[in-house]
Each structure stands twice: as structure tokens, then as C-alpha cells.
PDB file of N, CA and C in Angstrom:
ATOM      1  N   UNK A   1     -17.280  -0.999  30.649  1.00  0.00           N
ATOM      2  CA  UNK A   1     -17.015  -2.391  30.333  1.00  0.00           C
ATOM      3  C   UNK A   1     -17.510  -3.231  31.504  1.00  0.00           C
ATOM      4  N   UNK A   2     -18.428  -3.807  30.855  1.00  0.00           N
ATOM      5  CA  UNK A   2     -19.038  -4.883  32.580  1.00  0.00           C
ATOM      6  C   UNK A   2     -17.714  -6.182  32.661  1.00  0.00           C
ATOM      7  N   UNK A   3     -18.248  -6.710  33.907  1.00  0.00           N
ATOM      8  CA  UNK A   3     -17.641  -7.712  34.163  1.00  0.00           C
ATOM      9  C   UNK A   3     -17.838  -9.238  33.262  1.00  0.00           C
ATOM     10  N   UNK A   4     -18.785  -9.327  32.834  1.00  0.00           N
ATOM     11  CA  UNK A   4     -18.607 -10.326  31.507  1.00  0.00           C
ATOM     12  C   UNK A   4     -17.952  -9.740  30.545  1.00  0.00           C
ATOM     13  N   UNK A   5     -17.843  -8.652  29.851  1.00  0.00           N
ATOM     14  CA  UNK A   5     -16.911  -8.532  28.900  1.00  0.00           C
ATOM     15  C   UNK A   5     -15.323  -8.822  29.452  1.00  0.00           C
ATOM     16  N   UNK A   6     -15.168  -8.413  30.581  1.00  0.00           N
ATOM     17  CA  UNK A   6     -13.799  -9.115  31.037  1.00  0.00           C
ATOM     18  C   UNK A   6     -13.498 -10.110  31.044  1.00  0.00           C
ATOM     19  N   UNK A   7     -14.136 -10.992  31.758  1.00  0.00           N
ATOM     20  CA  UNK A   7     -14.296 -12.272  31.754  1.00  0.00           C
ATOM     21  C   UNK A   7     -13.998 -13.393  30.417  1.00  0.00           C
ATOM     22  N   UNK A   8     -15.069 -12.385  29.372  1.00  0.00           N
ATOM     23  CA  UNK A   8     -14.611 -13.167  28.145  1.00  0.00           C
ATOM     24  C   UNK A   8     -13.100 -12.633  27.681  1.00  0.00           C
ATOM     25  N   UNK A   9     -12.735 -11.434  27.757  1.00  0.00           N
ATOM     26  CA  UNK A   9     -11.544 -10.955  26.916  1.00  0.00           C
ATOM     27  C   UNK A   9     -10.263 -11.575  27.826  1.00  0.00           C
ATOM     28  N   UNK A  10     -10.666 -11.920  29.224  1.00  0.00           N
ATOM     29  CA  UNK A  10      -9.322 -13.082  29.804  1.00  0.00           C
ATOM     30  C   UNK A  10      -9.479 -14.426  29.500  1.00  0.00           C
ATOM     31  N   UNK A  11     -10.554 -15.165  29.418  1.00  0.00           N
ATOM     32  CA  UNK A  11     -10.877 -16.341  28.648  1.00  0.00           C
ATOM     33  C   UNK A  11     -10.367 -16.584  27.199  1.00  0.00           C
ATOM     34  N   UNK A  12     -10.275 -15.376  26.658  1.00  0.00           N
ATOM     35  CA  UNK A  12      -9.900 -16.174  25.160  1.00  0.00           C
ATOM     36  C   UNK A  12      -8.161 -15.313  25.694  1.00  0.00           C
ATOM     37  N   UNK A  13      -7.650 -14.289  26.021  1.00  0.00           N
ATOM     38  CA  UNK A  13      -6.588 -14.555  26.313  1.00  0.00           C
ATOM     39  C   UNK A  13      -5.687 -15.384  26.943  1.00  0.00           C
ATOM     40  N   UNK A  14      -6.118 -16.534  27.816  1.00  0.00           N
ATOM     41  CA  UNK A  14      -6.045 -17.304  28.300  1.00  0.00           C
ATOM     42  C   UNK A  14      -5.742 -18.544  27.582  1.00  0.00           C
ATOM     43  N   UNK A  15      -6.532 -18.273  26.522  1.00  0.00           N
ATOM     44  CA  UNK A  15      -6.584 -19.284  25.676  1.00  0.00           C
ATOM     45  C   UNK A  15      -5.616 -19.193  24.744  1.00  0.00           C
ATOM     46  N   UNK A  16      -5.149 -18.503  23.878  1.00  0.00           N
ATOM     47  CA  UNK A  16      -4.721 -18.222  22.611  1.00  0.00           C
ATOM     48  C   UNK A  16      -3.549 -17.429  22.780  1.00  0.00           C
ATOM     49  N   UNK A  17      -2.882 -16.469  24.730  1.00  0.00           N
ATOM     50  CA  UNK A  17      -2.227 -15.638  24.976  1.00  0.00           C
ATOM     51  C   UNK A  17      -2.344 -14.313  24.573  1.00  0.00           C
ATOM     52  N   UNK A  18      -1.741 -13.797  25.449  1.00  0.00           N
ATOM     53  CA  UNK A  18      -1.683 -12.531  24.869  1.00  0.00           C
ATOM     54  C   UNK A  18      -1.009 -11.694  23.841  1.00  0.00           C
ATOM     55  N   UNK A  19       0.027 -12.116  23.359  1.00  0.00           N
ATOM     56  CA  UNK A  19       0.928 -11.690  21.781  1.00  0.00           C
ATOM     57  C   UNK A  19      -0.090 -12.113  20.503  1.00  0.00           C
ATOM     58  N   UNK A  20      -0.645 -13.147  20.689  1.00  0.00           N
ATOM     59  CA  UNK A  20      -1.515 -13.512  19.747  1.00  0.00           C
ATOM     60  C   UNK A  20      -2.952 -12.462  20.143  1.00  0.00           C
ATOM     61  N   UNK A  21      -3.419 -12.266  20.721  1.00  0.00           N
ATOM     62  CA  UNK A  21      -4.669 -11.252  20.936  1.00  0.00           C
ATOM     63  C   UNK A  21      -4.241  -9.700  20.637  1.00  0.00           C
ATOM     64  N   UNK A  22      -2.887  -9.248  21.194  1.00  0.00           N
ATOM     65  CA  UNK A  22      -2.217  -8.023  21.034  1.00  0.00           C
ATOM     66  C   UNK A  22      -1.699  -7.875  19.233  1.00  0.00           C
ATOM     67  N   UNK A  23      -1.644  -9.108  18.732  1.00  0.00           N
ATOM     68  CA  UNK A  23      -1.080  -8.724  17.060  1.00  0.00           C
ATOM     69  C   UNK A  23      -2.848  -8.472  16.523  1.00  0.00           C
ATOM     70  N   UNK A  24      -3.570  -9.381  16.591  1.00  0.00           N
ATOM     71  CA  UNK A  24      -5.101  -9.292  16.017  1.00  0.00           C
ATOM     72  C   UNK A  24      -5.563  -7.728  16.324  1.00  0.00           C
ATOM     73  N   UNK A  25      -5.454  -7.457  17.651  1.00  0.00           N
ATOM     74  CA  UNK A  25      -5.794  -5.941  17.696  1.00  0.00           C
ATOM     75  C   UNK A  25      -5.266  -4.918  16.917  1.00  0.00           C
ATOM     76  N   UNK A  26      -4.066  -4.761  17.102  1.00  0.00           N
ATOM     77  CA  UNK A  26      -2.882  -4.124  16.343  1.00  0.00           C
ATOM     78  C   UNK A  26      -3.131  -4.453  14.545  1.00  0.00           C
ATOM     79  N   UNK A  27      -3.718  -5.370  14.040  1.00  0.00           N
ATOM     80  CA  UNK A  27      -4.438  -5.610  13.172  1.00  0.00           C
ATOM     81  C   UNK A  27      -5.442  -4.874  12.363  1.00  0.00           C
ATOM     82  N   UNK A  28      -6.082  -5.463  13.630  1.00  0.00           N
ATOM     83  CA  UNK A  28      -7.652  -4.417  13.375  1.00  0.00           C
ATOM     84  C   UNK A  28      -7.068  -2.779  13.109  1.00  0.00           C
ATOM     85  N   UNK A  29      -6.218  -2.686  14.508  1.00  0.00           N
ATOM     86  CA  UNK A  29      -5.830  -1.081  14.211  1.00  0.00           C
ATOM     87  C   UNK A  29      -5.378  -0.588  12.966  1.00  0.00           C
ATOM     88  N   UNK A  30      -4.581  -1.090  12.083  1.00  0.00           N
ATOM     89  CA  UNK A  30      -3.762  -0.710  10.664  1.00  0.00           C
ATOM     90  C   UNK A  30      -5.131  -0.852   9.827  1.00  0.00           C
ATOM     91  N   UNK A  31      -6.236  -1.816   9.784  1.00  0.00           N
ATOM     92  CA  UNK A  31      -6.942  -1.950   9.068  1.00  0.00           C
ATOM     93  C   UNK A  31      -7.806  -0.934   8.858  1.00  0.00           C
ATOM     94  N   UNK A  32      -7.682  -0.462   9.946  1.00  0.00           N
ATOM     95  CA  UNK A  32      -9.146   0.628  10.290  1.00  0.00           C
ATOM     96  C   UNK A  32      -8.728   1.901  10.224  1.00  0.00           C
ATOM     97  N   UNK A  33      -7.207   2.047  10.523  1.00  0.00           N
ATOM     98  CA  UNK A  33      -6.602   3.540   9.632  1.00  0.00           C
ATOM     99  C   UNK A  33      -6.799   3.415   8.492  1.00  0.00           C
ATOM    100  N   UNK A  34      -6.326   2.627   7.565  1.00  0.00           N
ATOM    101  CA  UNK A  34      -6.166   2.174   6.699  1.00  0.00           C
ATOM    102  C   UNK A  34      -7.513   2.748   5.704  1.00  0.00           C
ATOM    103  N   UNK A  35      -8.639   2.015   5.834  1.00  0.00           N
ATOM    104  CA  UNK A  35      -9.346   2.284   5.200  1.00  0.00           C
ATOM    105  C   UNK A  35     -10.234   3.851   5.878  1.00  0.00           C
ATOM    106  N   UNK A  36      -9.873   4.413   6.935  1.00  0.00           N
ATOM    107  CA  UNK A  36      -9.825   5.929   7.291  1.00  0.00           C
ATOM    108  C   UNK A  36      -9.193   6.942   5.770  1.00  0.00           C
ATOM    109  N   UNK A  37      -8.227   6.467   5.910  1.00  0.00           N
ATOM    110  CA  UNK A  37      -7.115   7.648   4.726  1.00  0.00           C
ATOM    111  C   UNK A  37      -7.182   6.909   3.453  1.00  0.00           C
ATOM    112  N   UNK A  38      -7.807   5.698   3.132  1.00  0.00           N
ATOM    113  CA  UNK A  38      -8.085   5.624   1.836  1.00  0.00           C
ATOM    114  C   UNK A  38     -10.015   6.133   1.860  1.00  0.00           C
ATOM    115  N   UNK A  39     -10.529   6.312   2.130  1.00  0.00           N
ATOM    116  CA  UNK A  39     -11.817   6.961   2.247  1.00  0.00           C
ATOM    117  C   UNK A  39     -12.140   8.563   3.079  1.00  0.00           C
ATOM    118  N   UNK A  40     -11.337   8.834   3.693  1.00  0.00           N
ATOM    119  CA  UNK A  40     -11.545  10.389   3.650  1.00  0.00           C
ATOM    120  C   UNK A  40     -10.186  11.005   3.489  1.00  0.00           C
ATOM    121  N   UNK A  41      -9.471  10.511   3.595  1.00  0.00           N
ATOM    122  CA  UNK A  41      -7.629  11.731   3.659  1.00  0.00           C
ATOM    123  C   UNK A  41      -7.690  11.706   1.877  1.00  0.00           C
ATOM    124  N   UNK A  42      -7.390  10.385   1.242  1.00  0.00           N
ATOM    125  CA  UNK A  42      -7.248  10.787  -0.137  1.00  0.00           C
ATOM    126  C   UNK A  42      -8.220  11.669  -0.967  1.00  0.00           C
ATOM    127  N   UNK A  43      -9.527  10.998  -1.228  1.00  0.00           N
ATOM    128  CA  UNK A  43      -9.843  12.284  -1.759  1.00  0.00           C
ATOM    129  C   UNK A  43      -9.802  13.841  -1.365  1.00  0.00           C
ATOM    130  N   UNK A  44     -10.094  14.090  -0.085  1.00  0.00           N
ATOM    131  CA  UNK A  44      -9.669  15.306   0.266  1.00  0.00           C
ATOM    132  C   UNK A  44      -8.460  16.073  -0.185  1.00  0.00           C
ATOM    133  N   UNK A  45      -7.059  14.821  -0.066  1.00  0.00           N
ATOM    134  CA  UNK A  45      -6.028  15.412  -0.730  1.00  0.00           C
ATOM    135  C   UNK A  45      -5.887  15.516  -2.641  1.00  0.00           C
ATOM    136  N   UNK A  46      -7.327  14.743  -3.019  1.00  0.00           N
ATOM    137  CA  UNK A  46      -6.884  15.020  -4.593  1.00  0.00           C
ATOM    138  C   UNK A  46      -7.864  16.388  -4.794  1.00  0.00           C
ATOM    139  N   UNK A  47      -8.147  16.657  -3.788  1.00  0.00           N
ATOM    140  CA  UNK A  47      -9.603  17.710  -4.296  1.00  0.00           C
ATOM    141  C   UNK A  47      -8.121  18.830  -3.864  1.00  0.00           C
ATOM    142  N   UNK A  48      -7.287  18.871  -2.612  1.00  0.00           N
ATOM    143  CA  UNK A  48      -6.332  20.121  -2.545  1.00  0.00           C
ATOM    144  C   UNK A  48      -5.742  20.300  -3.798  1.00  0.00           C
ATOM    145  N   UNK A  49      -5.205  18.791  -4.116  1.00  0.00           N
ATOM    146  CA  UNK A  49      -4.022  18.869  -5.180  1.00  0.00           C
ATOM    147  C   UNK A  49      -5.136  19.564  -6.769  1.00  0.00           C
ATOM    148  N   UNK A  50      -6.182  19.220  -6.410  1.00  0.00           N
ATOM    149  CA  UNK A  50      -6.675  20.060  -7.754  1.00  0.00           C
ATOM    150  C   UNK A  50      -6.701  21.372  -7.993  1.00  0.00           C
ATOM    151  N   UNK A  51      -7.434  21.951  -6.736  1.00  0.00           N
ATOM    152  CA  UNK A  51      -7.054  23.209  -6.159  1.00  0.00           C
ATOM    153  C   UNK A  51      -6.017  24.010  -6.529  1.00  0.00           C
ATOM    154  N   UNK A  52      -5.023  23.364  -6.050  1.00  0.00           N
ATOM    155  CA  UNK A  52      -3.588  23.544  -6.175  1.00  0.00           C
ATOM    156  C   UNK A  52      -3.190  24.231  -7.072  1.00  0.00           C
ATOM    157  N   UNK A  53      -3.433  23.256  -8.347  1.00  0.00           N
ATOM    158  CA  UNK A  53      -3.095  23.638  -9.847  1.00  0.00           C
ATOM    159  C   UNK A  53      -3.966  24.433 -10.198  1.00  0.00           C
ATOM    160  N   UNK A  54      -5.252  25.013  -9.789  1.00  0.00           N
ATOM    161  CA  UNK A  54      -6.118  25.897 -10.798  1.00  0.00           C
ATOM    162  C   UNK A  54      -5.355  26.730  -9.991  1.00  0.00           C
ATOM    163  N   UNK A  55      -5.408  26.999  -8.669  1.00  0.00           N
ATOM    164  CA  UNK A  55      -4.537  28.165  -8.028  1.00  0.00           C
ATOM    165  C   UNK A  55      -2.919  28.555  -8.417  1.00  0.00           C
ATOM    166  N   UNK A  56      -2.274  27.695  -9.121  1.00  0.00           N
ATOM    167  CA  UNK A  56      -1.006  28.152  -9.853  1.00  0.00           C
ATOM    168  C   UNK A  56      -1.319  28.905 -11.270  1.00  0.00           C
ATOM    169  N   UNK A  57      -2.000  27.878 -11.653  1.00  0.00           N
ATOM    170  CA  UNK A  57      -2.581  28.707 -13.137  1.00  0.00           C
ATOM    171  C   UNK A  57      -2.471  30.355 -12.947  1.00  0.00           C
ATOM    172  N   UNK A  58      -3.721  30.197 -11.814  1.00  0.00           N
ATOM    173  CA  UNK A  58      -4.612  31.791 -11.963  1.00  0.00           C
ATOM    174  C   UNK A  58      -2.941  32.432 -11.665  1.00  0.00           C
ATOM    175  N   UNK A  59      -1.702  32.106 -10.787  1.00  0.00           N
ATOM    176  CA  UNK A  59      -1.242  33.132 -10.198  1.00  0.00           C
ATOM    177  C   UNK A  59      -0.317  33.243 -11.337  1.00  0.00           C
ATOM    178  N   UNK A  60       0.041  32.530 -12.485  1.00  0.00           N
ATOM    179  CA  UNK A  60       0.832  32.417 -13.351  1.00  0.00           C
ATOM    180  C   UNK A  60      -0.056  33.650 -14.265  1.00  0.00           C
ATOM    181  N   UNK A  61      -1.090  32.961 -14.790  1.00  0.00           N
ATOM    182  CA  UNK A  61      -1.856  34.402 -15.065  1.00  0.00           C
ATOM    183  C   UNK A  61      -1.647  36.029 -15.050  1.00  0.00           C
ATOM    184  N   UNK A  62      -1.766  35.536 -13.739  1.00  0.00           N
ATOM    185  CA  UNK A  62      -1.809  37.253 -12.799  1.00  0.00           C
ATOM    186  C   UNK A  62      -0.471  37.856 -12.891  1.00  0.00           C
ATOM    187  N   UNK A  63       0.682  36.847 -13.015  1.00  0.00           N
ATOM    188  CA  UNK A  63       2.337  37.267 -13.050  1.00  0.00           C
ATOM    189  C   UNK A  63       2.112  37.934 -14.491  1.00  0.00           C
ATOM    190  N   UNK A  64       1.814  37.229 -15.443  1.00  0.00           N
ATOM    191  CA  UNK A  64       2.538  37.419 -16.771  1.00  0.00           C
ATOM    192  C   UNK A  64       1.287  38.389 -16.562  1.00  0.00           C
ATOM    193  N   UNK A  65       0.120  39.090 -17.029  1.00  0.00           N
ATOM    194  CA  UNK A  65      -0.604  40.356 -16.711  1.00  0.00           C
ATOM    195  C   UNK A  65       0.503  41.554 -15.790  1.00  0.00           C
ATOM    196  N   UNK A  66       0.878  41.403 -14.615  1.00  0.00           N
ATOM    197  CA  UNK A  66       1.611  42.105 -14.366  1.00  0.00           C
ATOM    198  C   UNK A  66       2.805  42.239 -15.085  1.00  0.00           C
ATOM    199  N   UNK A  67       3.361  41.488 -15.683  1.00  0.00           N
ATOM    200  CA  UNK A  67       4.704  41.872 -16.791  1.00  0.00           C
ATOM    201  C   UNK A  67       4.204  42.888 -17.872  1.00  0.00           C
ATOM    202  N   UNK A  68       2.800  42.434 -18.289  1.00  0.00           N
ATOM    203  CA  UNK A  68       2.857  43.028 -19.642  1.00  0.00           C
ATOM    204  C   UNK A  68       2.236  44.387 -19.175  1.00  0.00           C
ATOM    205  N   UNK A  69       1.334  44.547 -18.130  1.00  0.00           N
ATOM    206  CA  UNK A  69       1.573  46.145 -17.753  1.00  0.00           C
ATOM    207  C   UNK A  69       2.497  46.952 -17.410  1.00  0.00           C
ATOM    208  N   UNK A  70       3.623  45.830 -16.680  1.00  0.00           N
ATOM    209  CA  UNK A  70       4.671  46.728 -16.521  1.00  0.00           C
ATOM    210  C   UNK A  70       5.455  46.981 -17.998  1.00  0.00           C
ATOM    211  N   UNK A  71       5.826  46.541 -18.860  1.00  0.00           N
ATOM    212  CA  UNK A  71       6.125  46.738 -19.893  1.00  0.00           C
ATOM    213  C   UNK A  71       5.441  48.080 -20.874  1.00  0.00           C
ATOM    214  N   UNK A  72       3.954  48.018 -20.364  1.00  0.00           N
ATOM    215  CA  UNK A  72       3.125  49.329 -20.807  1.00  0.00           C
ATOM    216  C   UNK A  72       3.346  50.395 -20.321  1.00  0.00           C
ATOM    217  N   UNK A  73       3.860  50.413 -18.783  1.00  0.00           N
ATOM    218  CA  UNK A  73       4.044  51.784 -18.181  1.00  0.00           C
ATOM    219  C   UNK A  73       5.163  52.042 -18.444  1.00  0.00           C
ATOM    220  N   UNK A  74       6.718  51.237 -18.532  1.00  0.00           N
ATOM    221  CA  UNK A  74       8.167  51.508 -19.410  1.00  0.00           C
ATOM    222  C   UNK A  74       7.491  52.469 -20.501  1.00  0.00           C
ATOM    223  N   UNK A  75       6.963  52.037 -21.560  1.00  0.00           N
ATOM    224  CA  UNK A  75       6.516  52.718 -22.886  1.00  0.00           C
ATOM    225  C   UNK A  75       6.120  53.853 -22.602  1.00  0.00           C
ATOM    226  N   UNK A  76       5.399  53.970 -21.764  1.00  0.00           N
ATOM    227  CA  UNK A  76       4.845  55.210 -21.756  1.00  0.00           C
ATOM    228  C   UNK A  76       5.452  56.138 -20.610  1.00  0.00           C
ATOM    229  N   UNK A  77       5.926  55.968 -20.195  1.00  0.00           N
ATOM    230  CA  UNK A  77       7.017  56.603 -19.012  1.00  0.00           C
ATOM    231  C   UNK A  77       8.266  57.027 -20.677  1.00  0.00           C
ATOM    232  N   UNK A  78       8.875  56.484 -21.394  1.00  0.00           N
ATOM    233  CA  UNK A  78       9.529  56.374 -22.329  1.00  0.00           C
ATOM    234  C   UNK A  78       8.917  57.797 -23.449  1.00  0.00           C
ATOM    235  N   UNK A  79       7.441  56.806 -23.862  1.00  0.00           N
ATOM    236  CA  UNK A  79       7.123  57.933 -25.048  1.00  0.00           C
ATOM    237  C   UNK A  79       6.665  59.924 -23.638  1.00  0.00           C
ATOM    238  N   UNK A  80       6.591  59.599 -22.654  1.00  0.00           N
ATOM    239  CA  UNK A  80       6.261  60.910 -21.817  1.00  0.00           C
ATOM    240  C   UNK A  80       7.497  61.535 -22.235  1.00  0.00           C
ATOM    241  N   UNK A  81       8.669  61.106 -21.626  1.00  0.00           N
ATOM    242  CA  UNK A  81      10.218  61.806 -21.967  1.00  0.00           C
ATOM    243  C   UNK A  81      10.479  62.170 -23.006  1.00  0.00           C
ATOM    244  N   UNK A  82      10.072  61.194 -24.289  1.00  0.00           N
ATOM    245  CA  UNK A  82      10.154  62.176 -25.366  1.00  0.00           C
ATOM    246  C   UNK A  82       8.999  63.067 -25.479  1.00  0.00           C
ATOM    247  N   UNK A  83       8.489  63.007 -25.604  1.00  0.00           N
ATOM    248  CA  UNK A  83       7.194  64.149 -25.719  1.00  0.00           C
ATOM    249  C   UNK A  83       7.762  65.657 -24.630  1.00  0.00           C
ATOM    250  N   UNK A  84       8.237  65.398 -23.666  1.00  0.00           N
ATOM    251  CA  UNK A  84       8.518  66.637 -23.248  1.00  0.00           C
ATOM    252  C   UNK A  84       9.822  67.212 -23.595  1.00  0.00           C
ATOM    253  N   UNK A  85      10.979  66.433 -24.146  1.00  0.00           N
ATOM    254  CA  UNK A  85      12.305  66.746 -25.133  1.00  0.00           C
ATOM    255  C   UNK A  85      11.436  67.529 -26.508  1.00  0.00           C
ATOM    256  N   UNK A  86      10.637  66.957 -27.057  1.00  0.00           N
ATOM    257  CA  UNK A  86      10.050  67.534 -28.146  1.00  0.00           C
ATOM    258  C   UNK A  86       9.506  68.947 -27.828  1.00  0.00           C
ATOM    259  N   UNK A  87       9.030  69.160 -26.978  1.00  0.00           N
ATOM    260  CA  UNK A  87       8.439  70.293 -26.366  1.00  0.00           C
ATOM    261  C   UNK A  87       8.834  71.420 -25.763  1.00  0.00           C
ATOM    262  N   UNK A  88      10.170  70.594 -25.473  1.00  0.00           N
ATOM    263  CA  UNK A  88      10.973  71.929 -24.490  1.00  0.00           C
ATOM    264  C   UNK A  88      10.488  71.972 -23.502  1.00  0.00           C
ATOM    265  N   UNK A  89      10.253  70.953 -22.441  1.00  0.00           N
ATOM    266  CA  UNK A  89       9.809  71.339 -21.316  1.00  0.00           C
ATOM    267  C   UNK A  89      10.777  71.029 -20.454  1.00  0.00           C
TER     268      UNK A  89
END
């Protein structure tokens, strides 16, 4: 920062004070987050939240697949026992 930029930034503080120069900044600052997380945080977070849900799907998927095999190996763990009662083994 050279010495003219000082110069001017005590000149207009000088002028206008400093609570009034400190809210304008503080200003700028909210403004400029602001349009930060409405231009990169949100979409990023609707692209997770999409994510999200195809990734519940698939695991909902994958649960009920595992039920209905386990239900297949009961049966057949089931029809084995009889088959060897039938057999005499």
C-alpha cells in the first residue's frame, strides 16, 4: 500500500469518520460472501444433495436384495433339513 493510498483512505475518513467507512466496508464484506455461497457453495450443495438421494436409492436397493437373498438361503437351509429327514441322514 503506497503512501497515497493512505493518504486518500485518511482523507475521506476524515471526512465522513470512521463508523461510517467501517459499516461501508463491513458492507462490501456481507456482499461479497454473499454472492461467494450463492455462486459456488449452493450449487455445489445441490449437486451433494443430488448425490445424496441417488446414493440412498442404490443403498435401499442393495438392503432389500440382501433381504430377499437372505430369505433364499432360510428356504434352502429349510428345504436341505428336510431332504436329509427324508433320507435318513
Amino acid at each position: 500500500m503506497g503512501g497515497h493510498d493512505f493518504a486518500h483512505w485518511a482523507e475521506i475518513i476524515g471526512q465522513v469518520g470512521f463508523p461510517v467507512v467501517a459499516l461501508l466496508f463491513c458492507g462490501y464484506f456481507i456482499w461479497y460472501i454473499w454472492k461467494w455461497v450463492t455462486k459456488t457453495i449452493d450449487p455445489a450443495l445441490d449437486e451433494c444433495g443430488s448425490s445424496l438421494g441417488k446414493l440412498k436409492k442404490d443403498i435401499v436397493a442393495l438392503d432389500n436384495d440382501l433381504i430377499r437373498l437372505n430369505i433364499k438361503m432360510k428356504v434352502l437351509r429349510a428345504e436341505r433339513e428336510k431332504i436329509k429327514l427324508i433320507s435318513g441322514e
